[in-house]
Protein backbone atom coordinates (compact mmCIF):
# COMPACT_ATOMS: atom_id res chain seq x y z
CA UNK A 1 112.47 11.15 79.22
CA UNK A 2 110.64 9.49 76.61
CA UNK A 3 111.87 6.20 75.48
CA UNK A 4 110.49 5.33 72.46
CA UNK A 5 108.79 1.53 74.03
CA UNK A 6 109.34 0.15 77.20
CA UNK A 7 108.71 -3.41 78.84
CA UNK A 8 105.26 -4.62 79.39
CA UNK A 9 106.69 -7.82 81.44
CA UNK A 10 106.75 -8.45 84.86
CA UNK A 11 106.80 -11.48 86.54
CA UNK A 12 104.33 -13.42 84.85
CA UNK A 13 106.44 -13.30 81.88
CA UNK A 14 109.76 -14.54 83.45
CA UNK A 15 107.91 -17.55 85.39
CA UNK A 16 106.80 -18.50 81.73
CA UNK A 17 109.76 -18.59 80.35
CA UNK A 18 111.03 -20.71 83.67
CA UNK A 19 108.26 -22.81 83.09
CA UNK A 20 109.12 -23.35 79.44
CA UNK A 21 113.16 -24.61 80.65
CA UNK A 22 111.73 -26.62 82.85
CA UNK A 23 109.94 -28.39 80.66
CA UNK A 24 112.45 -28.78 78.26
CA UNK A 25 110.56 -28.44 75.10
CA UNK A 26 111.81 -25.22 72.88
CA UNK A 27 110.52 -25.86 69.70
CA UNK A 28 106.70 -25.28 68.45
CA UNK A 29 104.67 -26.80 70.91
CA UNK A 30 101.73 -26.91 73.10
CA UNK A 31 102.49 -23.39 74.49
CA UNK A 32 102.22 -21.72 70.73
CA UNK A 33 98.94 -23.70 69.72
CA UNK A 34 97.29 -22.48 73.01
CA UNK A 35 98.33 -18.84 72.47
CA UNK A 36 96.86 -19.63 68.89
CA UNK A 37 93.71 -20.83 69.96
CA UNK A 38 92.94 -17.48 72.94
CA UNK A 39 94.48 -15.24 70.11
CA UNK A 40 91.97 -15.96 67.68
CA UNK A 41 89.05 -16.08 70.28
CA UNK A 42 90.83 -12.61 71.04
CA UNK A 43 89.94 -10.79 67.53
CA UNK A 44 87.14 -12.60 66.41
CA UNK A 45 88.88 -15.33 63.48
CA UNK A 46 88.38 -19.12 62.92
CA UNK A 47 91.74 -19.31 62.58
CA UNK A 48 95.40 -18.38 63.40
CA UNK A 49 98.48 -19.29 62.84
CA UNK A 50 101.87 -18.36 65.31
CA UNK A 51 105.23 -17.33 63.30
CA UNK A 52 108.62 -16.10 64.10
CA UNK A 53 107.83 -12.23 63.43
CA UNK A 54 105.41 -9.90 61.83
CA UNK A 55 107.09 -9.50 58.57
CA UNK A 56 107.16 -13.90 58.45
CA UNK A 57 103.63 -13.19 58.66
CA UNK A 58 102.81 -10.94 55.67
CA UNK A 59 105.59 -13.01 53.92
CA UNK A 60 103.36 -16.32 54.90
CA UNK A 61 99.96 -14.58 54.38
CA UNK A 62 101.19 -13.38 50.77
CA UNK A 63 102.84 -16.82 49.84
CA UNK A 64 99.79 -19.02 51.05
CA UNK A 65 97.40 -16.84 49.02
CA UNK A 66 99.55 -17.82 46.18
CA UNK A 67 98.62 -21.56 46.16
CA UNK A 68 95.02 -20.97 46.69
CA UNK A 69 93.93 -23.46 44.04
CA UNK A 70 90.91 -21.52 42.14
CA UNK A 71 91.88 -18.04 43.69
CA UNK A 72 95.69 -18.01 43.85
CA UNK A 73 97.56 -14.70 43.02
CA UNK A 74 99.67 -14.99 39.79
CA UNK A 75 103.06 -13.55 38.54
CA UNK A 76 102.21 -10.45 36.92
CA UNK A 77 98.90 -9.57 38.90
CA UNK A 78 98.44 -6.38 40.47
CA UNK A 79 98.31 -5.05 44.18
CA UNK A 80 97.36 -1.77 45.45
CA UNK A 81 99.01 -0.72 48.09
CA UNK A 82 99.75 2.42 50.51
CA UNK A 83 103.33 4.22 49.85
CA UNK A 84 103.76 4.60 53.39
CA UNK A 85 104.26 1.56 55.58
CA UNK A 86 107.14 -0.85 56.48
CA UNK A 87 109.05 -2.46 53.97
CA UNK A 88 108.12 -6.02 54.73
CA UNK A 89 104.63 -5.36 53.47
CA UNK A 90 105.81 -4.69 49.98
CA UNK A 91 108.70 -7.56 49.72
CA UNK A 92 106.59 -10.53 49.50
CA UNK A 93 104.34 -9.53 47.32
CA UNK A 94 107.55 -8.49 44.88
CA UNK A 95 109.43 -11.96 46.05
CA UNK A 96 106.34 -13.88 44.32
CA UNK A 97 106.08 -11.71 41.33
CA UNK A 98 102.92 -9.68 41.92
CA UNK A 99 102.81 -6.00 40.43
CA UNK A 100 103.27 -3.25 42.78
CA UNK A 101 100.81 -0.20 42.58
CA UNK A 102 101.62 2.52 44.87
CA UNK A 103 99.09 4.98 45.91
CA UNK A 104 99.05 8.21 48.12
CA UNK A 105 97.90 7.90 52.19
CA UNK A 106 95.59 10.23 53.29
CA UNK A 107 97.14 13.29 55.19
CA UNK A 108 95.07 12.77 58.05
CA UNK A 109 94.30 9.51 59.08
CA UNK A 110 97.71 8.53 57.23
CA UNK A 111 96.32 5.20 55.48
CA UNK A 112 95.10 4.64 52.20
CA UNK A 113 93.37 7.68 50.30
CA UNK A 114 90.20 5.50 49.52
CA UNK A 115 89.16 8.56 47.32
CA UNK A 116 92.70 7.71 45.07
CA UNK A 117 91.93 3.92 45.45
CA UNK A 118 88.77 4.29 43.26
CA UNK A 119 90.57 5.68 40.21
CA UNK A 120 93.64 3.26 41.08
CA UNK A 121 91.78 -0.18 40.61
CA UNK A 122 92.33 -1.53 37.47
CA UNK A 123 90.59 -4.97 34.90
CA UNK A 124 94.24 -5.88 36.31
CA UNK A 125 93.88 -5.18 40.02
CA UNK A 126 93.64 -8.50 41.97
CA UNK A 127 94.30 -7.68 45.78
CA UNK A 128 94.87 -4.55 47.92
CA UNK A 129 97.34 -4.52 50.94
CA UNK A 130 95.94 -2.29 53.38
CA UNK A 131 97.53 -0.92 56.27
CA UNK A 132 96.44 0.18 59.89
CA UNK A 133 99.01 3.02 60.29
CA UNK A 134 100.45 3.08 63.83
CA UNK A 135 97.57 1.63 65.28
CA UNK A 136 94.75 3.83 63.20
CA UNK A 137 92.26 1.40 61.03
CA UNK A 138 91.20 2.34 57.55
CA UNK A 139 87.92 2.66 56.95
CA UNK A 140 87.10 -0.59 55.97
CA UNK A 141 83.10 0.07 55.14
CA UNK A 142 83.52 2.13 53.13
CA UNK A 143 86.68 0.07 51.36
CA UNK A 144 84.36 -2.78 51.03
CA UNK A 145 81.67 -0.65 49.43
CA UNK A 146 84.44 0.44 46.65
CA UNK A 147 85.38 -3.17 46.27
CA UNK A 148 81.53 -4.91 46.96
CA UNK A 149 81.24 -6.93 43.43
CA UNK A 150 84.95 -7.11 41.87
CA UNK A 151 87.12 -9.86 42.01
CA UNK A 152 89.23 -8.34 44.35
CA UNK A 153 91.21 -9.73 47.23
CA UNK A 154 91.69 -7.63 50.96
CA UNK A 155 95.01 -8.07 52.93
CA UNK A 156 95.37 -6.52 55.76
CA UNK A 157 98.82 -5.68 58.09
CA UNK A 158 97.99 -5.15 61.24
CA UNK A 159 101.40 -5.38 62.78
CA UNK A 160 101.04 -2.33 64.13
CA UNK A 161 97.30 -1.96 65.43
CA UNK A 162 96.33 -4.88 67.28
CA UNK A 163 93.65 -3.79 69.35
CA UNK A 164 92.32 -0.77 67.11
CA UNK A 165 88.55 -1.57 66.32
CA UNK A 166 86.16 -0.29 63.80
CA UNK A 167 82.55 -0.76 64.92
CA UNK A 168 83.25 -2.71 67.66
CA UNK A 169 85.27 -5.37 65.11
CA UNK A 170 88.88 -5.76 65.66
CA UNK A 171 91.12 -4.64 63.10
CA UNK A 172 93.17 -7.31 61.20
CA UNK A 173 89.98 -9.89 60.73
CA UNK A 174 88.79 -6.83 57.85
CA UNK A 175 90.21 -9.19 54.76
CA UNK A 176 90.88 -12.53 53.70
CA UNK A 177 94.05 -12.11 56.23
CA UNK A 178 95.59 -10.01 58.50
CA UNK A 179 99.06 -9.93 60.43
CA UNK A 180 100.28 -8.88 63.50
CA UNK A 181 103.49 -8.06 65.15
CA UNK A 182 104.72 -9.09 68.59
CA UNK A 183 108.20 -7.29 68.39
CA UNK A 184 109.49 -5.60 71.63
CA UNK A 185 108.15 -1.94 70.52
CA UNK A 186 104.50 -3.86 69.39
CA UNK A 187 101.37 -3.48 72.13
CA UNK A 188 102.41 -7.10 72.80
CA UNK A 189 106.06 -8.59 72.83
CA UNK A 190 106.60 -12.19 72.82
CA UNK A 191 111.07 -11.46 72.24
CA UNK A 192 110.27 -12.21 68.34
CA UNK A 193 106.99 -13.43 66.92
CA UNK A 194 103.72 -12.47 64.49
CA UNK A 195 100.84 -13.87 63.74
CA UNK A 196 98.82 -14.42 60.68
CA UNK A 197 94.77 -15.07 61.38
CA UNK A 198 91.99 -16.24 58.80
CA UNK A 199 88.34 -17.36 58.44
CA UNK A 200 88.96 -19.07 55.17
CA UNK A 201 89.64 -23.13 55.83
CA UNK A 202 91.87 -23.26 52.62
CA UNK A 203 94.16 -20.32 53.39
CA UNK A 204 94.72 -21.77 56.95
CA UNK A 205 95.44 -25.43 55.76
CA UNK A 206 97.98 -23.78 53.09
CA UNK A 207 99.55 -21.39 56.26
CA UNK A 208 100.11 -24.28 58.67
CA UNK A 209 101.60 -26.24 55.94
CA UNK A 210 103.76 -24.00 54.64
CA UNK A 211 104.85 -22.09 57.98
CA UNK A 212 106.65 -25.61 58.14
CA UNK A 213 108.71 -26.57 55.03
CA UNK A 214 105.76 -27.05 53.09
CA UNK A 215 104.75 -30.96 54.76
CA UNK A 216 102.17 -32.41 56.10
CA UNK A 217 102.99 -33.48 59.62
CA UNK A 218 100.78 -30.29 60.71
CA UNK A 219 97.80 -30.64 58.67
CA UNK A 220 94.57 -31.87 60.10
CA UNK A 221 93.66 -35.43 58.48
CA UNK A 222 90.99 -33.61 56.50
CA UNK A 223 92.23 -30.90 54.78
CA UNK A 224 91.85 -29.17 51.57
CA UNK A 225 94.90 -29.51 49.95
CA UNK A 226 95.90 -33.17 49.65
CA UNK A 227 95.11 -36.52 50.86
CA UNK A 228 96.79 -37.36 54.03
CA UNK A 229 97.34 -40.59 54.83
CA UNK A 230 97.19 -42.70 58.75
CA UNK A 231 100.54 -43.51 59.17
CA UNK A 232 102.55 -41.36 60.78
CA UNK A 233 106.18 -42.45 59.42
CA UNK A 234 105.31 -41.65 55.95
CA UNK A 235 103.18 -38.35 56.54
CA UNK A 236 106.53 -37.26 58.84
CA UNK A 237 108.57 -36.04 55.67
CA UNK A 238 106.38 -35.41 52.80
CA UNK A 239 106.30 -32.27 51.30
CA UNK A 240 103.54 -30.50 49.74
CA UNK A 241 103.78 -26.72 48.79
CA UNK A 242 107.00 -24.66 48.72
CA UNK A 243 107.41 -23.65 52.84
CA UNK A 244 109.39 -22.08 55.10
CA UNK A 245 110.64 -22.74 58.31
CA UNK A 246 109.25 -19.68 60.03
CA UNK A 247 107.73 -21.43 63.16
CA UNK A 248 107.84 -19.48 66.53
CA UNK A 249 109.64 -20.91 69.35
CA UNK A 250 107.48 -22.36 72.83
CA UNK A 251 108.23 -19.41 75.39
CA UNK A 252 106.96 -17.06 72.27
CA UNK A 253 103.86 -18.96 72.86
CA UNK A 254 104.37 -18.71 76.70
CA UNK A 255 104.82 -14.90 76.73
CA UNK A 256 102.11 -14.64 74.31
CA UNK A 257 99.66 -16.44 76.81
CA UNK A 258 100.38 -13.97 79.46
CA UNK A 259 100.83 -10.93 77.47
CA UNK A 260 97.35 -11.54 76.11
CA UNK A 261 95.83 -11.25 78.95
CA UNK A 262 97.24 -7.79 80.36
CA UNK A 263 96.28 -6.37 76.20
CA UNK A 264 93.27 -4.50 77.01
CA UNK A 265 94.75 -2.57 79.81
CA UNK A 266 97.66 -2.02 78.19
CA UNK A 267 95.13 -0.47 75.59
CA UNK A 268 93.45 1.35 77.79
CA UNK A 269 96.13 3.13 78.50
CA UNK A 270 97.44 3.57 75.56
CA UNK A 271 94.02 5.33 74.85
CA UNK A 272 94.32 7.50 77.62
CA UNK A 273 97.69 8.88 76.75
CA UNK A 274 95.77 9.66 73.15
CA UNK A 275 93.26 11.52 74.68
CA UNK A 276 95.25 14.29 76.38
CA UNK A 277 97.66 13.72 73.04
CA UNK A 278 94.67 14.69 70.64
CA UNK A 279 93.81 17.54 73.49
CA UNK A 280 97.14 18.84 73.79
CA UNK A 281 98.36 18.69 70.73
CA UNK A 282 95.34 19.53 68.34
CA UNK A 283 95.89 23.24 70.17
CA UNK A 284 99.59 23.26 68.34
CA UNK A 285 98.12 25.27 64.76
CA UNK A 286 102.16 24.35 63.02
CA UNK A 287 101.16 20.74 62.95
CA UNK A 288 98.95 18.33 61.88
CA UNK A 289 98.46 15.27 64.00
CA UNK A 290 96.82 11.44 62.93
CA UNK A 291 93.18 11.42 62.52
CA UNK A 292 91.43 8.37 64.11
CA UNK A 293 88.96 6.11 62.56
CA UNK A 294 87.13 3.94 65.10
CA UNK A 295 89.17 3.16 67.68
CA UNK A 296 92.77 3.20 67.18
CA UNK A 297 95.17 1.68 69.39
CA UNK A 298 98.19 4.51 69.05
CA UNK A 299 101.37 2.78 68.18
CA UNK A 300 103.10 5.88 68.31
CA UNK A 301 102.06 9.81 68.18
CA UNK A 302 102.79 11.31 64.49
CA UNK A 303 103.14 14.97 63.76
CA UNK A 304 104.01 16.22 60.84
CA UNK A 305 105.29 20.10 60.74
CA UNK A 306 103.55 22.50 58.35
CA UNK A 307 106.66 24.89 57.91
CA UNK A 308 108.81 21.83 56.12
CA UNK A 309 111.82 19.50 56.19
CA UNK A 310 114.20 22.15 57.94
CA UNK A 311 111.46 22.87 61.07
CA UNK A 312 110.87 18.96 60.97
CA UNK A 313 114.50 18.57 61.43
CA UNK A 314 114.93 21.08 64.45
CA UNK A 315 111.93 19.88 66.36
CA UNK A 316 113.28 16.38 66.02
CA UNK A 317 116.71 17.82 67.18
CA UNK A 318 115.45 19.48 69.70
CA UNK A 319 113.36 16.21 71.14
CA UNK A 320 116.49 14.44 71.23
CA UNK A 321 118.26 16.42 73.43
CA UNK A 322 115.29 15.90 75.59
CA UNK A 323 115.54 12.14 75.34
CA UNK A 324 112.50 11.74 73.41
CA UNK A 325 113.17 9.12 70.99
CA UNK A 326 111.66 10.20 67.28
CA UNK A 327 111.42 7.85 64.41
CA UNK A 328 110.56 8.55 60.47
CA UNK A 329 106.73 7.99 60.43
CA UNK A 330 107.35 4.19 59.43
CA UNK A 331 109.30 4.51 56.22
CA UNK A 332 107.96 7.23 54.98
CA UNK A 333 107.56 7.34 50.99
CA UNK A 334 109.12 3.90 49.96
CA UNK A 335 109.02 4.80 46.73
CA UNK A 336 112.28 7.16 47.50
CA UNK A 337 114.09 4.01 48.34
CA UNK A 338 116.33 2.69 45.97
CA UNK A 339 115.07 -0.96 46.65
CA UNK A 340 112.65 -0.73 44.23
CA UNK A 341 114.59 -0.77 41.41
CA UNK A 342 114.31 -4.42 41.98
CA UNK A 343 110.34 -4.52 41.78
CA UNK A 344 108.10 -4.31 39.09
CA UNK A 345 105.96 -1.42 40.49
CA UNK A 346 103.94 1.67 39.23
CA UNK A 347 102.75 5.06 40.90
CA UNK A 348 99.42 6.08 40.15
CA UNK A 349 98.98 9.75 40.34
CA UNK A 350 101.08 12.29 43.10
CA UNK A 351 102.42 11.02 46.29
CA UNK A 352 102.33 14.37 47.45
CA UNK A 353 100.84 13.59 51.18
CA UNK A 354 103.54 10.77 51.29
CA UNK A 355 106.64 13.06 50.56
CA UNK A 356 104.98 15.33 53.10
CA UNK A 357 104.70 12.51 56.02
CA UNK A 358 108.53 11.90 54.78
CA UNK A 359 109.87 15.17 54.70
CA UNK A 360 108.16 16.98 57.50
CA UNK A 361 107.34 14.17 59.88
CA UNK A 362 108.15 12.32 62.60
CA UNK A 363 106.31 10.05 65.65
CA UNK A 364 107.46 9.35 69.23
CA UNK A 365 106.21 6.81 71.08
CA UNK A 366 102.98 5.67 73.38
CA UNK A 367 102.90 3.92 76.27
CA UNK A 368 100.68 1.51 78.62
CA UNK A 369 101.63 3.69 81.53
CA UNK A 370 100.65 6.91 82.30
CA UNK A 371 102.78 10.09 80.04
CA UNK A 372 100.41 12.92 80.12
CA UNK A 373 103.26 14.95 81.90
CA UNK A 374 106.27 14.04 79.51
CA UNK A 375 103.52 14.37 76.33
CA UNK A 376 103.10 18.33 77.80
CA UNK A 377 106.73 18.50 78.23
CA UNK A 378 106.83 17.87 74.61
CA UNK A 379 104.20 19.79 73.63
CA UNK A 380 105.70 22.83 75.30
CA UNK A 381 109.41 21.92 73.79
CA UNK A 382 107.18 22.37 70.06
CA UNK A 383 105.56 25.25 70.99
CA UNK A 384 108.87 27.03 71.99
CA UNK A 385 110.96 25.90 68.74
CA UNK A 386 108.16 26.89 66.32
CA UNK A 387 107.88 29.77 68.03
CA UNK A 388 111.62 30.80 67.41
């Protein structure tokens, strides 16, 4: 009844990928730096840069902040970050050394508790990873009045809120970077693909070199991180910076040309199916639901049962044998994983709203289509069982 995404392809999207055959060029190409070029007029940034997949991108964004030559994370330094979100925004910063520090979401909006993230920053703290939970911004005014005058670096995964907006600015351009996600369940799917966007001219010389292997054949002539020289043969294989190859293939660039266009009615819609959502579901008094900041662009619906882990689990049961697909509210507390055995981490103060999300939530997803009758369907289905 309720998959949990669905296709937003049509024809467009096939003749780009027939176009792509035709032309018989697969790899990075002309298709990719267009899609580049509309993507950042899209959002608002100088600058982005096309990989193979939203977690390549926080892996890339993380990695090229790294080799910033007078601001460069080092081994040891600390990041801030939310204890709910997907794991790929916490591996990179472990797989270059950088110091975990976990801190509690808010229960409502599901982000970052900015009022924890005061006490949390440290004479240590170098960079917080910030997180636009299923689509909902965090208040990024007042994040930048709690970091205005430190030495203090913004991230931001956006993977899963491309087209949320906060004043009228789109979210991901908040920090010195932002990601995004074009993976089939995403508001945009290009098959596989992410994309990692900038205003700083540094950061974006250090991404396009080190998206590919770390040369550079892809660096503009003048650049700030080394003296490239005019011929061609010799700039072909010379290496740099410690890369990747983590380049997106041409029809990701062709779908993302297309798909870029239909984005804001597919959120629109996505916004109307919130609407009657918030409507609907606000009524419910056994659960809480996400609290919006600005505009979000709904990834998904989260609700998160007030009677506990066993009425989380029979509401989910019951939702299934509807053929609503339900999904952990991303990964819940990843602090419960065992994973981070391997990391050099901390937890400052409870995680008490995160083992809540874990243990007595769940989302379902949203839609570019119209669902107002399937999101009463469910709405009745809770009613009944929490009724029982």
């Amino acid at each position: 009844m309720l998959p949990l995404a669905t296709t937003t392809w049509d024809d467009e999207e096939i003749a780009a990928l027939q176009e792509v055959i035709a032309s018989g060029m697969f790899t990075m190409g002309d298709q990719v730096s267009q899609f580049e070029s509309r993507f950042a007029s899209y959002v608002g940034s100088r600058y982005a840069v096309m990989v193979n997949s939203g977690s390549s991108a926080n892996l890339l964004g993380v990695a090229a902040v790294c080799y910033l030559k007078d601001r460069g994370l080092k081994p040891g330094d600390e990041v801030i970050v939310p204890a709910v979100s997907w794991p790929t925004t916490y591996y990179p910063l472990h797989q270059y050394g950088l110091k975990l520090k976990f801190i509690d979401i808010d229960r409502a909006t599901l982000n970052l508790d900015l009022s924890v993230l005061e006490g949390a920053i440290s004479n240590k703290t170098r960079a917080i990873f910030a997180v636009n939970l299923l689509g909902n911004a965090v208040d990024y005014q007042r994040l930048h009045q709690i970091v205005a005058g430190r030495d203090i670096l913004l991230f931001e995964d956006n993977c899963e809120a491309l087209g949320a907006t906060l004043n009228g600015k789109q979210a991901g351009t908040f920090g010195l970077f932002g990601t995004y996600s074009f993976f089939f369940s995403h508001h945009i799917s290009t098959m596989e693909g992410g994309m990692v966007v900038t205003d700083d001219e540094e950061l974006y010389h250090c991404l396009l070199s080190m998206r590919s292997h770390g040369w550079t054949r892809h660096l503009p002539k003048d650049n700030l991180i080394c003296e490239k020289g005019d011929d061609p043969f010799y700039e072909s294989f010379r290496f740099v910076l410690p890369g990747y190859n983590i380049r997106p293939i041409e029809m990701s660039g062709a779908l993302g040309l297309r798909q870029l266009e239909k984005l804001p009615s597919i959120i629109e819609g996505r916004r109307k199916n919130a609407e009657y959502f918030v409507e609907r579901f606000s009524k419910i008094a056994q659960i809480g639901i996400q609290r919006e900041i600005g505009e979000s662009s709904w990834f998904g619906f989260a609700v998160v049962a007030s009677g506990g882990k066993k009425v989380r689990d029979a509401l989910v049961r019951s939702l299934h044998a509807m053929k609503v697909d339900c999904r952990p509210i991303v990964a819940g507390n990843f602090v419960r994983n065992p994973v981070v055995e391997h990391m050099d981490y901390e937890v400052f103060g409870a995680l008490s709203n995160s083992d809540e999300v874990t243990d007595c939530g769940f989302f379902f997803g949203n839609h570019h289509f119209d669902i107002t009758d399937q999101l009463n369907e469910v709405a009745i289905e809770l009613e009944r069982v929490l009724g029982e």
